[in-house]
C-alpha atoms as a PDB file:
ATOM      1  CA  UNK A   1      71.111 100.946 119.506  1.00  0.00           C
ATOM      2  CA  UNK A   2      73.414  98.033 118.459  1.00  0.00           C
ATOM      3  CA  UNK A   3      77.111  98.853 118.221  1.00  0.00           C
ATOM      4  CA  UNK A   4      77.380  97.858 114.787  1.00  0.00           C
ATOM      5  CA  UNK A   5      76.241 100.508 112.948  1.00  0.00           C
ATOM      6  CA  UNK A   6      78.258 103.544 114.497  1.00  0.00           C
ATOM      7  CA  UNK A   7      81.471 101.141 113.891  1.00  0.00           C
ATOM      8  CA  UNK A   8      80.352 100.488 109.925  1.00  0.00           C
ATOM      9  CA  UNK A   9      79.409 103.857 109.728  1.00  0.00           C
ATOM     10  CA  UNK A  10      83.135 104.866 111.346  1.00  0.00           C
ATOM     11  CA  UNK A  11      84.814 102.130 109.169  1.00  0.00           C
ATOM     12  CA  UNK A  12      82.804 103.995 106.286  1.00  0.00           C
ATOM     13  CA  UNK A  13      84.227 107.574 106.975  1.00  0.00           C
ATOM     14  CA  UNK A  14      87.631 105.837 107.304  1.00  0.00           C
ATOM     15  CA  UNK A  15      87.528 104.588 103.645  1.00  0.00           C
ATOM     16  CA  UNK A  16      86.222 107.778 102.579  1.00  0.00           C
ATOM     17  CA  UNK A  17      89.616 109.211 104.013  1.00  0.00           C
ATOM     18  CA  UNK A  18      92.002 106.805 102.914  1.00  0.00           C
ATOM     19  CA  UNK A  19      90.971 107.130  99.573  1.00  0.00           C
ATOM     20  CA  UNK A  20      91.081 111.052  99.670  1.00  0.00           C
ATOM     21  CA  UNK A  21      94.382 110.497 100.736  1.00  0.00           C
ATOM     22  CA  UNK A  22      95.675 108.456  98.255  1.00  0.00           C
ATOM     23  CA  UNK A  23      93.363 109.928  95.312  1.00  0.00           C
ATOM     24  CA  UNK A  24      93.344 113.390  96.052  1.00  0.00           C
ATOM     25  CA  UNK A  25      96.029 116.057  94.055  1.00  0.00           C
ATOM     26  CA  UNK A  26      95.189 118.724  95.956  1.00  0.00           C
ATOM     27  CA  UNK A  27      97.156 119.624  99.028  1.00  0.00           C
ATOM     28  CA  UNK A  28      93.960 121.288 101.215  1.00  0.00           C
ATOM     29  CA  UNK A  29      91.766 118.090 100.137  1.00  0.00           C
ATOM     30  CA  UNK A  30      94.196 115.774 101.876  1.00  0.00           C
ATOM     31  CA  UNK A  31      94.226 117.423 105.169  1.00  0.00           C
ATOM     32  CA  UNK A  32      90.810 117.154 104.953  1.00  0.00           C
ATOM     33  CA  UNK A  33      90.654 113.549 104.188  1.00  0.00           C
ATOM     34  CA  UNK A  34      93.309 112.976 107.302  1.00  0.00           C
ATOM     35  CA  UNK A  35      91.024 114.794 109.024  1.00  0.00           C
ATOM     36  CA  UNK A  36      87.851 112.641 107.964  1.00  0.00           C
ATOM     37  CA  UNK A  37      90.145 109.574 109.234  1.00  0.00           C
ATOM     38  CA  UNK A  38      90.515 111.084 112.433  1.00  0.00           C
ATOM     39  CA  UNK A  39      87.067 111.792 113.396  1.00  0.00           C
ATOM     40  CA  UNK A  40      86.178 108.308 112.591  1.00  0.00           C
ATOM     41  CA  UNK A  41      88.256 107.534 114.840  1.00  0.00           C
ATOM     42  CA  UNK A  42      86.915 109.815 117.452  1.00  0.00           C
ATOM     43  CA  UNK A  43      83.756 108.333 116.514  1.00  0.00           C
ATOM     44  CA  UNK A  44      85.205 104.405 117.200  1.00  0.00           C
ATOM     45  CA  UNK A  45      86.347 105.638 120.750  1.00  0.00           C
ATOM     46  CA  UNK A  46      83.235 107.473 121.997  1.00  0.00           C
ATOM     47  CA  UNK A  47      81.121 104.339 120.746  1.00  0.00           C
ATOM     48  CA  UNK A  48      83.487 101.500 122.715  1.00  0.00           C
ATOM     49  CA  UNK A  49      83.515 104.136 125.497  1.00  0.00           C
ATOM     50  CA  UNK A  50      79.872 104.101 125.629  1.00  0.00           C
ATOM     51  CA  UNK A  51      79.625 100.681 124.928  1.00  0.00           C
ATOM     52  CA  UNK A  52      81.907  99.690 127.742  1.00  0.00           C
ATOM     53  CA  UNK A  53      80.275 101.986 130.011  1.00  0.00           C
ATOM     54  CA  UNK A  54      83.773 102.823 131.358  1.00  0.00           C
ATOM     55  CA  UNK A  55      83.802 104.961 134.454  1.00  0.00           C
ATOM     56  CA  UNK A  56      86.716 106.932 133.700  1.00  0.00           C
ATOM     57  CA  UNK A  57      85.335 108.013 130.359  1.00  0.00           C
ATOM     58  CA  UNK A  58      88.763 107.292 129.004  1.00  0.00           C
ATOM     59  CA  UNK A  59      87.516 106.693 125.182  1.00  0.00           C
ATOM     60  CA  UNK A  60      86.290 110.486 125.320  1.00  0.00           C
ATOM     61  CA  UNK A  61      89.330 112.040 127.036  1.00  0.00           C
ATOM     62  CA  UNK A  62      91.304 110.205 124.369  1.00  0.00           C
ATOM     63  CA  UNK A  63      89.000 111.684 121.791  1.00  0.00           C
ATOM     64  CA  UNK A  64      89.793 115.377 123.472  1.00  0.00           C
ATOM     65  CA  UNK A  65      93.242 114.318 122.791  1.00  0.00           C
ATOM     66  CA  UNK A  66      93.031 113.942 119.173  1.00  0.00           C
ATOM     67  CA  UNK A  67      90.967 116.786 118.701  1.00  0.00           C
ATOM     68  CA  UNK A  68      93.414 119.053 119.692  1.00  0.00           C
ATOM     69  CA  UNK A  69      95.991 116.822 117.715  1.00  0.00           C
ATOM     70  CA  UNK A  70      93.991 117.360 114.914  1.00  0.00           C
ATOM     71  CA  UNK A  71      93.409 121.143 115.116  1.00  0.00           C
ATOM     72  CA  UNK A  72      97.429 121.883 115.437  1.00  0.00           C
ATOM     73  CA  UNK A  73      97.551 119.517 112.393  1.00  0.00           C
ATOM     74  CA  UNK A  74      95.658 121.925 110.490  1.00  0.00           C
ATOM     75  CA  UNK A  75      96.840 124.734 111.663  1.00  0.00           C
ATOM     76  CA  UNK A  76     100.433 124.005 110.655  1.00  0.00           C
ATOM     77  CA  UNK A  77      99.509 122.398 107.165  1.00  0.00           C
ATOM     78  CA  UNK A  78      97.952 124.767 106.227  1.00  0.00           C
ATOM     79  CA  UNK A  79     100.895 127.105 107.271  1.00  0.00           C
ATOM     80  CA  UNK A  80     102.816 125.226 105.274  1.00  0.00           C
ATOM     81  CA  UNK A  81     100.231 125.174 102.453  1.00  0.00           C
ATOM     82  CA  UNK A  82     100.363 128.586 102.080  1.00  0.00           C
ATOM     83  CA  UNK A  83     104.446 128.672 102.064  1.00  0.00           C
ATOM     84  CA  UNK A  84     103.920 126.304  99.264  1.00  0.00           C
ATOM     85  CA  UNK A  85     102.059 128.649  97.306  1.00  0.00           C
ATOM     86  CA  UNK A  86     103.312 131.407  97.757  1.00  0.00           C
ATOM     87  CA  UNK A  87     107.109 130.252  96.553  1.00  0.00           C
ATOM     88  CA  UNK A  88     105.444 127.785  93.692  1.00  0.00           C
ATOM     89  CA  UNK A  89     101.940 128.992  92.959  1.00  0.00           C
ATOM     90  CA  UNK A  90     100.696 125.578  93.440  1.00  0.00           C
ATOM     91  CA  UNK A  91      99.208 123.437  95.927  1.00  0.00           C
ATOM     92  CA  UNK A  92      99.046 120.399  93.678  1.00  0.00           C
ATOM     93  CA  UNK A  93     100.808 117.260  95.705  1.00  0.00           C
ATOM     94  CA  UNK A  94     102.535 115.834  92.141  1.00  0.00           C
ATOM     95  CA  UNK A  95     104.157 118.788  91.657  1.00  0.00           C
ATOM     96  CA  UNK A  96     106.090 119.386  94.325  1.00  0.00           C
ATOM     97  CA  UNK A  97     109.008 117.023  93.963  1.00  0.00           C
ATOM     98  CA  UNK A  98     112.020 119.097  95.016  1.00  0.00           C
ATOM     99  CA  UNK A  99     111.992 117.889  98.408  1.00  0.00           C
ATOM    100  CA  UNK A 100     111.162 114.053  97.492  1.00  0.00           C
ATOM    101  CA  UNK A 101     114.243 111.557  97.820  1.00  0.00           C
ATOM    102  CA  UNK A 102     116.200 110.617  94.759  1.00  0.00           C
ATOM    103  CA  UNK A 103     117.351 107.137  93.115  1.00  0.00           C
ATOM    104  CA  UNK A 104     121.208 106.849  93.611  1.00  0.00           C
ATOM    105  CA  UNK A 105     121.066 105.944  89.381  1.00  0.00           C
ATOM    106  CA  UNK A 106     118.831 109.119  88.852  1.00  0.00           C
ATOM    107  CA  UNK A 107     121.397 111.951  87.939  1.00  0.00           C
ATOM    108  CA  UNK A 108     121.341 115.264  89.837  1.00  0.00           C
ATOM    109  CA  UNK A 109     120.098 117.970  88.105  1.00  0.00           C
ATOM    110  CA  UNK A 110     122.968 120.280  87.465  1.00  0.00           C
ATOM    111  CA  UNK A 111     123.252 123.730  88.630  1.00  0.00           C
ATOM    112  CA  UNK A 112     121.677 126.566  86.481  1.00  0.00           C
ATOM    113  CA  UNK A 113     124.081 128.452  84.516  1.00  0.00           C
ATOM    114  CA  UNK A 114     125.734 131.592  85.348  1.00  0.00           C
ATOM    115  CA  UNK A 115     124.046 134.907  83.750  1.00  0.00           C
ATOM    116  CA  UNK A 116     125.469 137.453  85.119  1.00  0.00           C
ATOM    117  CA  UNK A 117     129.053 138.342  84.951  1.00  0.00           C
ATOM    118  CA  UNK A 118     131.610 137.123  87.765  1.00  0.00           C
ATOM    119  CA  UNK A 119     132.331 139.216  90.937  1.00  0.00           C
ATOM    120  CA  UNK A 120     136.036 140.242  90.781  1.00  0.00           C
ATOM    121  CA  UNK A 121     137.996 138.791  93.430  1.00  0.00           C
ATOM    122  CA  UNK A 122     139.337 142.547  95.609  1.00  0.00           C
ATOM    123  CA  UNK A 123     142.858 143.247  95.299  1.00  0.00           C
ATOM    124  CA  UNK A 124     144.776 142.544  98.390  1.00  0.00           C
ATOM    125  CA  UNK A 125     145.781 145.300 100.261  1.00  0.00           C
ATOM    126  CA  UNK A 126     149.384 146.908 101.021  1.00  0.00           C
END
């Protein structure tokens, strides 16, 4: 088999992710897209490996590598997905902009108002 068509079908997987990525609202659908990217990328490496026939196999121990990359990547976005939701009830990526940075001409929002009634300051003692 020529080497072309695992690396268009690779390149095709790739664009699949990027525009998941960039398309994509949903928190859980863009860890999946990164993780579409990354297994073209896997693929890439195992097909120049093979196609290089290197002895050390180093394409494929790279592609172990990024597997397990890949799986802690999950593991802790998804953590952190489900942090998300439970303090917003949302995993939508637009609406989660507390954390993003701020223009320096975009005012701060200003603190919420106090409801309840002051705490008295304790008298000092004799």
């Amino acid at each position: 088999m020529h080497v072309a068509y695992p690396v268009v079908l690779a390149a095709l997987l790739f664009s699949v992710g990027v525009y998941g990525v960039l398309a994509r609202r949903n928190a859980i659908l863009v860890l999946m897209s990164v993780e579409l990217m990354l297994n073209a990328v896997n693929l890439n490496l195992v097909i120049f490996d093979a196609w290089l026939k290197d002895t050390l196999s180093s394409g494929q121990v790279l592609t172990l590598f990024v597997i397990v990359i890949a799986a802690a990547e999950v593991g802790l976005g998804l953590a952190i997905i489900l942090l998300v939701f439970r303090n917003r009830a949302t995993i939508s990526v637009d609406s989660l902009r507390e954390l993003a940075d701020r223009d320096e001409t975009e005012p701060a929002e200003p603190p919420p108002a106090a409801t309840a009634e002051p705490i008295p300051e304790p008298e000092p003692s004799r």
